[in-house]
PDB file of N, CA and C in Angstrom:
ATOM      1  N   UNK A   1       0.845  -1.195   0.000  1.00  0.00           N
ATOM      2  CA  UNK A   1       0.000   0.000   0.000  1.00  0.00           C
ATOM      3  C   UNK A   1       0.882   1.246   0.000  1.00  0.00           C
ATOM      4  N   UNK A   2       0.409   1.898  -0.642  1.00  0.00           N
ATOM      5  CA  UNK A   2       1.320   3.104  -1.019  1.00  0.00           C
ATOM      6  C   UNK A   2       0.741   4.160   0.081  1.00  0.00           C
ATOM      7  N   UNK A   3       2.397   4.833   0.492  1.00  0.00           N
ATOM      8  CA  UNK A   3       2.323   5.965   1.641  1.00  0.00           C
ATOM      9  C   UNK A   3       2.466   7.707   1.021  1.00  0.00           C
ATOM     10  N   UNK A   4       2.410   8.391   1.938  1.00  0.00           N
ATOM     11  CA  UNK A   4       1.974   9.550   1.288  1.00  0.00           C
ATOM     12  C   UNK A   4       3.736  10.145   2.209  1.00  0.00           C
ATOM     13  N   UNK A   5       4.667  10.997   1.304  1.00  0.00           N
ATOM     14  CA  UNK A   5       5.748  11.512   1.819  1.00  0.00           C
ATOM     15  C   UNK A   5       5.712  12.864   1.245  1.00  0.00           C
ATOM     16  N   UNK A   6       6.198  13.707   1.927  1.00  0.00           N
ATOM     17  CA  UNK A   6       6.408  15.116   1.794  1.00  0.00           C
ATOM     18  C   UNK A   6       7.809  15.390   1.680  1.00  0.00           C
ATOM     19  N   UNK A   7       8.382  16.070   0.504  1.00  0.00           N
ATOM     20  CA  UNK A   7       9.857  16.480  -0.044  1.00  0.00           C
ATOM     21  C   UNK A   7      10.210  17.751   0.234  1.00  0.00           C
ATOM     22  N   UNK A   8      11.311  18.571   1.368  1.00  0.00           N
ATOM     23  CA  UNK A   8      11.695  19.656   1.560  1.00  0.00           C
ATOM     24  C   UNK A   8      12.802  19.528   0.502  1.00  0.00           C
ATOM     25  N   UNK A   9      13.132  20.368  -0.679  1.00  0.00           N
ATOM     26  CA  UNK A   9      14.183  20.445  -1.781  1.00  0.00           C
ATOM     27  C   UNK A   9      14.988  21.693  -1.760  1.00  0.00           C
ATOM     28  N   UNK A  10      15.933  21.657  -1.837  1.00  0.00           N
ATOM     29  CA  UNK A  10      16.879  23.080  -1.406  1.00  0.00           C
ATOM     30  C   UNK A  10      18.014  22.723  -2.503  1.00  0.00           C
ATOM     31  N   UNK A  11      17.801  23.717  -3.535  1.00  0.00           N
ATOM     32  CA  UNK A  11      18.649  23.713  -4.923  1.00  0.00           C
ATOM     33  C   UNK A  11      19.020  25.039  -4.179  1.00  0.00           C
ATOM     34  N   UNK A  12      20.474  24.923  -4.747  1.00  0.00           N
ATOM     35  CA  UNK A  12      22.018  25.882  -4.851  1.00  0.00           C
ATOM     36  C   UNK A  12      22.552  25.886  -5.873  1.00  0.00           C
ATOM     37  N   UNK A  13      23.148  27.064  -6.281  1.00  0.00           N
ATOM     38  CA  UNK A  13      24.211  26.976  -7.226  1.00  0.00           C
ATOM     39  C   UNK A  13      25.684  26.661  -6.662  1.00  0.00           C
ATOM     40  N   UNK A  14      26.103  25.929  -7.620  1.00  0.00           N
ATOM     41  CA  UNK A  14      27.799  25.114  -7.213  1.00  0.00           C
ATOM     42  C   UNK A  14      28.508  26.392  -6.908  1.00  0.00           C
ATOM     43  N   UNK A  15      29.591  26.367  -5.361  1.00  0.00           N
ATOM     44  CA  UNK A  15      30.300  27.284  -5.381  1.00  0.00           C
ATOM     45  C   UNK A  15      30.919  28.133  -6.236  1.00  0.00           C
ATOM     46  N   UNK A  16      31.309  27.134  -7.399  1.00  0.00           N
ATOM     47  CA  UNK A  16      32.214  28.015  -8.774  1.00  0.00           C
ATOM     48  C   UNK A  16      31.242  28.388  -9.730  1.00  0.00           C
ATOM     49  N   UNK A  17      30.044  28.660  -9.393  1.00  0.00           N
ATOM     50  CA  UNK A  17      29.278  29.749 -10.515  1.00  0.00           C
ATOM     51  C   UNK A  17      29.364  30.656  -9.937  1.00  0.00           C
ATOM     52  N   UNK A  18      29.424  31.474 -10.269  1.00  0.00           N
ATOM     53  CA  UNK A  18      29.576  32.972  -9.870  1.00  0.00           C
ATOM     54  C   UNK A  18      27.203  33.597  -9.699  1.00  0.00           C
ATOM     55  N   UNK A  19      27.158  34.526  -9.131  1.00  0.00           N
ATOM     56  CA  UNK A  19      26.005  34.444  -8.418  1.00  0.00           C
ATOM     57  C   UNK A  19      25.377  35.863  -8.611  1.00  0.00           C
ATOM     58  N   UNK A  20      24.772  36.276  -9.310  1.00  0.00           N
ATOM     59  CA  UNK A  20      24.656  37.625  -9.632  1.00  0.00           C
ATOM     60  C   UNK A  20      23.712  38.290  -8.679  1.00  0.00           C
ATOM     61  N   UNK A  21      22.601  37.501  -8.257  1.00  0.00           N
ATOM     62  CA  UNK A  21      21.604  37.969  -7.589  1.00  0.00           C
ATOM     63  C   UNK A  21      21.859  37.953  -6.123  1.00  0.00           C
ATOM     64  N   UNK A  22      22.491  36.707  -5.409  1.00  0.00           N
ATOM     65  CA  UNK A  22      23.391  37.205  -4.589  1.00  0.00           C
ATOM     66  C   UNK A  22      24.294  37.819  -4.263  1.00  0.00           C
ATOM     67  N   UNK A  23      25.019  38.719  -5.012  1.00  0.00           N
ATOM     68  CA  UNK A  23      25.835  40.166  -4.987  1.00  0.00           C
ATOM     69  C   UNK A  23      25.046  41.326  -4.326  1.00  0.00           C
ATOM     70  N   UNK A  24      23.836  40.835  -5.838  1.00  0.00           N
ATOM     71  CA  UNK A  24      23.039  42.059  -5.889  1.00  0.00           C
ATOM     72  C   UNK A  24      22.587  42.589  -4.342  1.00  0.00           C
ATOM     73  N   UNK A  25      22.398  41.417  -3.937  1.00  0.00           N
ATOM     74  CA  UNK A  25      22.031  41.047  -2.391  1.00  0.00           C
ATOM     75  C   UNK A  25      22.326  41.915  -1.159  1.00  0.00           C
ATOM     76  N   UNK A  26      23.631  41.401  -1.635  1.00  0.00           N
ATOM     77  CA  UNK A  26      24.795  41.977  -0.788  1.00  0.00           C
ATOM     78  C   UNK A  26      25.091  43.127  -1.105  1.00  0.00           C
ATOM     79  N   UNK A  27      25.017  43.688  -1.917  1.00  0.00           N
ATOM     80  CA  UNK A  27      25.615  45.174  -2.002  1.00  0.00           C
ATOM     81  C   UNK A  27      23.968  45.849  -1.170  1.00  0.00           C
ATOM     82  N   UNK A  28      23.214  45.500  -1.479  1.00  0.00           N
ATOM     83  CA  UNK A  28      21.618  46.050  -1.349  1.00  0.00           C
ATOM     84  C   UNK A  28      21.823  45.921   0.579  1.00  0.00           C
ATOM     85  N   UNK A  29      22.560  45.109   1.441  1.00  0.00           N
ATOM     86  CA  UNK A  29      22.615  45.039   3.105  1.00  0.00           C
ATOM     87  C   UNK A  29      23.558  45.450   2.949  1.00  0.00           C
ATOM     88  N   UNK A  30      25.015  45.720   2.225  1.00  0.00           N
ATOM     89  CA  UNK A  30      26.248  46.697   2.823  1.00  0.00           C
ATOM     90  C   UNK A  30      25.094  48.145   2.928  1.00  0.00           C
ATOM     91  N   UNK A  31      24.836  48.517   1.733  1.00  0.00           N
ATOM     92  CA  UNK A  31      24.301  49.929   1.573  1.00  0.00           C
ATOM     93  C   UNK A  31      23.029  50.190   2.418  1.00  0.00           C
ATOM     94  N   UNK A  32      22.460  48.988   3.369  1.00  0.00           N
ATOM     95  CA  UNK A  32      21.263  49.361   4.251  1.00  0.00           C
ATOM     96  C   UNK A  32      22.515  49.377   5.769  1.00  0.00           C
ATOM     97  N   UNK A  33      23.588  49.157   5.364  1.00  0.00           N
ATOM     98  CA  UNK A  33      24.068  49.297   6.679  1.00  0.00           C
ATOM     99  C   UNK A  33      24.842  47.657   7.606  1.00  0.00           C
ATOM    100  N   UNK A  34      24.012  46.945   6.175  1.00  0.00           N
ATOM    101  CA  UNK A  34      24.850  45.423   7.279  1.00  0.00           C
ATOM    102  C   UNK A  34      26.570  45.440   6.422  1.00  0.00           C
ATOM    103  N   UNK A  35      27.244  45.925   7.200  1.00  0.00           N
ATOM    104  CA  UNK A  35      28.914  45.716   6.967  1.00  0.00           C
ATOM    105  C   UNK A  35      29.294  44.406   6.952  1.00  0.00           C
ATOM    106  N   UNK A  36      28.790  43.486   7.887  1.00  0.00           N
ATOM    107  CA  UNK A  36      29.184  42.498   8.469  1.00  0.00           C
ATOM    108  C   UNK A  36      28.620  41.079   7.815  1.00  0.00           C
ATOM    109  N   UNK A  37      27.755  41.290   6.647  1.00  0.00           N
ATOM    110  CA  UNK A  37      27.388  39.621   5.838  1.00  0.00           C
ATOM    111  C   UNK A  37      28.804  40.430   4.642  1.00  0.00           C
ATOM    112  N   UNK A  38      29.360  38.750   4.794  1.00  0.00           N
ATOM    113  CA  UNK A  38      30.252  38.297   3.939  1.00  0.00           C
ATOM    114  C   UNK A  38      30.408  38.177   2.687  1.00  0.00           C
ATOM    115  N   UNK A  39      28.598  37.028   2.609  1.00  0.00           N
ATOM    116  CA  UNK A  39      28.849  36.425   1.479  1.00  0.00           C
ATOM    117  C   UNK A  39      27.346  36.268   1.251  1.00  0.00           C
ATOM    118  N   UNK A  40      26.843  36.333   0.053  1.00  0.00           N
ATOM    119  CA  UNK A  40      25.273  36.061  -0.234  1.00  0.00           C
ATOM    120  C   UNK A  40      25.071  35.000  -1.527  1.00  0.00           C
ATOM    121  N   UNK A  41      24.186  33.909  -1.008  1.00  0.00           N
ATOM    122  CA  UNK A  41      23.892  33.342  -2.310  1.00  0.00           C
ATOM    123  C   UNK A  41      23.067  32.643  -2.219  1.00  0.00           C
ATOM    124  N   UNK A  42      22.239  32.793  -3.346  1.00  0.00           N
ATOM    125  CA  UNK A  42      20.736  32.677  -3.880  1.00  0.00           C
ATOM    126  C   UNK A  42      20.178  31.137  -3.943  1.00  0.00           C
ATOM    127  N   UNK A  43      19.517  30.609  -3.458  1.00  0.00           N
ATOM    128  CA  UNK A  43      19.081  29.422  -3.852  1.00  0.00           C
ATOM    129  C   UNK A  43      17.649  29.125  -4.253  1.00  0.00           C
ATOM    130  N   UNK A  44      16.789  27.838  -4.285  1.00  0.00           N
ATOM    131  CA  UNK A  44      15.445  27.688  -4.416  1.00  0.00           C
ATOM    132  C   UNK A  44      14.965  27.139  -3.275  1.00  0.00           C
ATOM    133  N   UNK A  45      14.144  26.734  -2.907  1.00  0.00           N
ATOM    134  CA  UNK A  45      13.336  25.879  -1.737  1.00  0.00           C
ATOM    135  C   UNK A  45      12.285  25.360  -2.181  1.00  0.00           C
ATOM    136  N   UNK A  46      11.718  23.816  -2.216  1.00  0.00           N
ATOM    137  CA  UNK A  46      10.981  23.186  -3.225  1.00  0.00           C
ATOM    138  C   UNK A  46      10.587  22.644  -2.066  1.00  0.00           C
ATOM    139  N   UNK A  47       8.704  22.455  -2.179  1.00  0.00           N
ATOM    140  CA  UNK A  47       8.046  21.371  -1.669  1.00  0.00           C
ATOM    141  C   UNK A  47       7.336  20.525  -2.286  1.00  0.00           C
ATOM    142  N   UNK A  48       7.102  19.375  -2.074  1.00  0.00           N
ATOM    143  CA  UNK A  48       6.475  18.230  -2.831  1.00  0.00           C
ATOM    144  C   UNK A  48       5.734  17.381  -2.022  1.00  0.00           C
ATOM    145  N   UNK A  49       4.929  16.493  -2.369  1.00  0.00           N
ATOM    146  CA  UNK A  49       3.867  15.852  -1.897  1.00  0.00           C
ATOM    147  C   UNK A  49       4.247  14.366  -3.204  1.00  0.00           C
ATOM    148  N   UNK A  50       4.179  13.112  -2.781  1.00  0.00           N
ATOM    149  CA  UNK A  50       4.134  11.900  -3.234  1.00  0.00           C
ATOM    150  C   UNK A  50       3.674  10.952  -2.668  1.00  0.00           C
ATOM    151  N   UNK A  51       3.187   9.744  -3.927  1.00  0.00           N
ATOM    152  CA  UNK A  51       3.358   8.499  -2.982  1.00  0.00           C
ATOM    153  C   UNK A  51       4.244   7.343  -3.518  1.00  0.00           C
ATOM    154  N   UNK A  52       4.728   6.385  -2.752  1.00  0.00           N
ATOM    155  CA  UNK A  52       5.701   5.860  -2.509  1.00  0.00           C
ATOM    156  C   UNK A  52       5.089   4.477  -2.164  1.00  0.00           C
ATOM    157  N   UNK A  53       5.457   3.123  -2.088  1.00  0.00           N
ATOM    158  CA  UNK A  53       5.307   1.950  -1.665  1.00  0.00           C
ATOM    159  C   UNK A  53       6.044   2.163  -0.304  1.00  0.00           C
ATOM    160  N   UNK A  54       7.304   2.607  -0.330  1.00  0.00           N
ATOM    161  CA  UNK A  54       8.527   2.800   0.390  1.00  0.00           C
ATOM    162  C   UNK A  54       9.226   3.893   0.955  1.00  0.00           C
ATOM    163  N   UNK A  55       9.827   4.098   1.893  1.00  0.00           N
ATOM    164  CA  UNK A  55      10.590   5.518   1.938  1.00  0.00           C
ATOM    165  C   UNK A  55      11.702   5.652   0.688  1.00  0.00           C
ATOM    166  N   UNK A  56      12.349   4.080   0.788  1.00  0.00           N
ATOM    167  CA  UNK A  56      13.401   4.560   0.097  1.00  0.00           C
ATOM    168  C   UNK A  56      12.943   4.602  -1.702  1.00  0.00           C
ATOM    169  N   UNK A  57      11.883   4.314  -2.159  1.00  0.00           N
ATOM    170  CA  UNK A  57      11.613   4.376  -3.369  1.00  0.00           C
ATOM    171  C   UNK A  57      11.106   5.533  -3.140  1.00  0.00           C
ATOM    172  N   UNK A  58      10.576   6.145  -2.641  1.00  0.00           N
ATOM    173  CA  UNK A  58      10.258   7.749  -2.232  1.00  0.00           C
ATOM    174  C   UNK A  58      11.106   8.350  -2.259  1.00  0.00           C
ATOM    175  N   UNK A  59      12.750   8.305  -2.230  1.00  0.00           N
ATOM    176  CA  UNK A  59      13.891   8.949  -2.287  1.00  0.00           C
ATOM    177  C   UNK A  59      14.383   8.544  -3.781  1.00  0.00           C
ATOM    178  N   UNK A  60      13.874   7.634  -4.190  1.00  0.00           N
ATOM    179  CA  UNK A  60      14.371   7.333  -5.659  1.00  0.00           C
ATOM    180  C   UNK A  60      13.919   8.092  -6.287  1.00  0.00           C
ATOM    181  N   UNK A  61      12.332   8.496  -6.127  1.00  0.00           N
ATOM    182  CA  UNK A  61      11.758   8.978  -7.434  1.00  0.00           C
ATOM    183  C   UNK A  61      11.992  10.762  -6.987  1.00  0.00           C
ATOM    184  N   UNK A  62      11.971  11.371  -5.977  1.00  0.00           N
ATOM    185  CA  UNK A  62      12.717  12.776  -4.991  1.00  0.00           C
ATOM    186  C   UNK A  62      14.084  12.705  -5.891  1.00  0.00           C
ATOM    187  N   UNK A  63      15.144  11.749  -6.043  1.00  0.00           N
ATOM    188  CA  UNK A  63      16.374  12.670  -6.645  1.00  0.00           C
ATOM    189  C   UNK A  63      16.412  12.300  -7.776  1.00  0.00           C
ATOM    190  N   UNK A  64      15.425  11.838  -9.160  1.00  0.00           N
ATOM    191  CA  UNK A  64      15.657  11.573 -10.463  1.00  0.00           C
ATOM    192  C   UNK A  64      14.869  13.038 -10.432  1.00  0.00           C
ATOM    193  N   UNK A  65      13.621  13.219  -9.749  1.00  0.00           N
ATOM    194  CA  UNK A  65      12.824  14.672  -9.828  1.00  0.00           C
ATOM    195  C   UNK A  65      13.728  15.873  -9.852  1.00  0.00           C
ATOM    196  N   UNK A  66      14.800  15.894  -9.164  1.00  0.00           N
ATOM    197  CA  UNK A  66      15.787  17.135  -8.219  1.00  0.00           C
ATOM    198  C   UNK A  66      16.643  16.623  -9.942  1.00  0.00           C
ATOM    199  N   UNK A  67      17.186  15.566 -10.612  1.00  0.00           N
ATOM    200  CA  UNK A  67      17.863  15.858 -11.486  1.00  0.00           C
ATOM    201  C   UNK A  67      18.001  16.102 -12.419  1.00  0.00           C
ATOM    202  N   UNK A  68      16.076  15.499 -13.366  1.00  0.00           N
ATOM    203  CA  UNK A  68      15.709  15.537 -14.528  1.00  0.00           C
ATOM    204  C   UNK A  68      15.210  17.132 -14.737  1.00  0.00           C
ATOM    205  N   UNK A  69      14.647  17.644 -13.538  1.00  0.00           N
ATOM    206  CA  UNK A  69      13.847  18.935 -13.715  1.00  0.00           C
ATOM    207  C   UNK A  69      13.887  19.790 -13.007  1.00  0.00           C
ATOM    208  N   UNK A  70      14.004  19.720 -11.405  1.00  0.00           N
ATOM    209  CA  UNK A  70      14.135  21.418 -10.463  1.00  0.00           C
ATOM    210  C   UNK A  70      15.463  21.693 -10.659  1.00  0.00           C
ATOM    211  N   UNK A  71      16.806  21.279 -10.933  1.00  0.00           N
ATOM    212  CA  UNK A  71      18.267  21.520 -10.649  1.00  0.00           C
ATOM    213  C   UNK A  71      18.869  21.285 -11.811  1.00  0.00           C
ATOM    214  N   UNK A  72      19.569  21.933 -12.418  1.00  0.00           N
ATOM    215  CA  UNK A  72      20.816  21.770 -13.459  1.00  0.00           C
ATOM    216  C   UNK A  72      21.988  21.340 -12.730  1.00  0.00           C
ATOM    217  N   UNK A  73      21.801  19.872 -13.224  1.00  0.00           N
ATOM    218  CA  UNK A  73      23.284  19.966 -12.444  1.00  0.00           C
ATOM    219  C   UNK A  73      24.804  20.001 -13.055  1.00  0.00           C
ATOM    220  N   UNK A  74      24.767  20.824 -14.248  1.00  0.00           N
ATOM    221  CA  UNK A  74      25.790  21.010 -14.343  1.00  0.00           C
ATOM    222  C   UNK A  74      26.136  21.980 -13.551  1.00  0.00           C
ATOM    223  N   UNK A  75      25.546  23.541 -12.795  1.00  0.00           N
ATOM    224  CA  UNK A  75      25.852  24.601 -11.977  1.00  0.00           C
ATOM    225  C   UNK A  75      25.120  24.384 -11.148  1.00  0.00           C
ATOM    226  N   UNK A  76      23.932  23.283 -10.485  1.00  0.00           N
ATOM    227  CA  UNK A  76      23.649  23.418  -9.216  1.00  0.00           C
ATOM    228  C   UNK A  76      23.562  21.765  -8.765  1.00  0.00           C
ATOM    229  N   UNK A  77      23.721  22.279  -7.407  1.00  0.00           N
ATOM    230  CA  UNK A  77      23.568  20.946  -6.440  1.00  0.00           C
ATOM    231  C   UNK A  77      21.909  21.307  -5.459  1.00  0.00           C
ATOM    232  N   UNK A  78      21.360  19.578  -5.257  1.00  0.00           N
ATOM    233  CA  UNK A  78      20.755  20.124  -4.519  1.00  0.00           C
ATOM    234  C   UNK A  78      20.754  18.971  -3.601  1.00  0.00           C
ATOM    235  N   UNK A  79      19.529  18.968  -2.312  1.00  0.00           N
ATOM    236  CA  UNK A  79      19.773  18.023  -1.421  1.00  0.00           C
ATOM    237  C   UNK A  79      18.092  18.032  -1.172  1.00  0.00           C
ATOM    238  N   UNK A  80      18.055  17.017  -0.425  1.00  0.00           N
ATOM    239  CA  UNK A  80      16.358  17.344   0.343  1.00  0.00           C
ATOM    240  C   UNK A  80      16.030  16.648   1.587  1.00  0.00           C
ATOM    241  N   UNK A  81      15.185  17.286   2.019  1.00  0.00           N
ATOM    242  CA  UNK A  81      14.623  16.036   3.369  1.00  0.00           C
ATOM    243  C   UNK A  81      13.665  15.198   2.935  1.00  0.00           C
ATOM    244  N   UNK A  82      12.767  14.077   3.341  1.00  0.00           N
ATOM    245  CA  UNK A  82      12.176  13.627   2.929  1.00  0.00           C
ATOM    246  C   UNK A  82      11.432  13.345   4.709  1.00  0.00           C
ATOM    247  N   UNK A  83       9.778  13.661   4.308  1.00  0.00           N
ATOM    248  CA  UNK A  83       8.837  12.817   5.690  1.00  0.00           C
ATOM    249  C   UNK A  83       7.654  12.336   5.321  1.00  0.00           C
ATOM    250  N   UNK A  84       7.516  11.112   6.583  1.00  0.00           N
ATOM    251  CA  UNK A  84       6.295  10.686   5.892  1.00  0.00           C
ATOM    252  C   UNK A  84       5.208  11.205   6.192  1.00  0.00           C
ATOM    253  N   UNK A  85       4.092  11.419   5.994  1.00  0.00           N
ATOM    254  CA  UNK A  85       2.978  11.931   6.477  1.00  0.00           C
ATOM    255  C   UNK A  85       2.051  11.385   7.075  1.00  0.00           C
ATOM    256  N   UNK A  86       1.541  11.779   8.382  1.00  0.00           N
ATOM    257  CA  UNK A  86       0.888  10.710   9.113  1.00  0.00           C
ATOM    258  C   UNK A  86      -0.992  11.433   8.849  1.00  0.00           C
ATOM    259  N   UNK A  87      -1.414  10.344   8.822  1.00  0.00           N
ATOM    260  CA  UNK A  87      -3.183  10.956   8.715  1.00  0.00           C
ATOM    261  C   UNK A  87      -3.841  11.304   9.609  1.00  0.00           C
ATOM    262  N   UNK A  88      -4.686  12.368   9.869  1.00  0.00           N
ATOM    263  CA  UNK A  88      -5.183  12.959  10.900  1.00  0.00           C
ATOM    264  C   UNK A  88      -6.222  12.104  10.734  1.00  0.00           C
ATOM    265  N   UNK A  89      -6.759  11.107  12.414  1.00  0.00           N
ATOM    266  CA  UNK A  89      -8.035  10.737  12.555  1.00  0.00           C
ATOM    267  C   UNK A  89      -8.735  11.042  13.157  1.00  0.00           C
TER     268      UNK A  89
END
């Protein structure tokens, strides 16, 4: 019987792309006054809803998803959590 799992997805760009919108970022908190952030960079945050026989086939079909379509991975990496969802009775 198939279970119902929920996917937290957090795409990044690979350190060695360079990051335009996170600059932009950063220059936008030096000039409000934050001196003190370093470094800024931009990512996505993805949620999903599936079902699964399995957790771990629930993680199979979560990182062909993260590779065929939310993430390029030639310039980004991504990672995710994965939970199962319990039914309110």
């Amino acid at each position: 019987m198939a279970q119902e799992f929920q996917a937290h997805i957090y795409v990044t760009l690979r350190p060695s792309v360079l990051d335009p919108a996170g600059t932009a970022v950063q220059a936008g908190l030096t000039h409000l006054g934050f001196d003190n952030v370093a470094r800024v960079r931009i990512g996505k945050y993805i949620e999903l809803s599936l079902s699964a026989n399995t957790e771990a086939d629930a993680r199979k079909q979560v990182d062909r998803i993260c590779d065929q379509l939310l993430a390029n991975p030639v310039i980004e990496n991504y990672q995710f959590e994965l939970q199962a969802m319990t039914e309110a009775r």
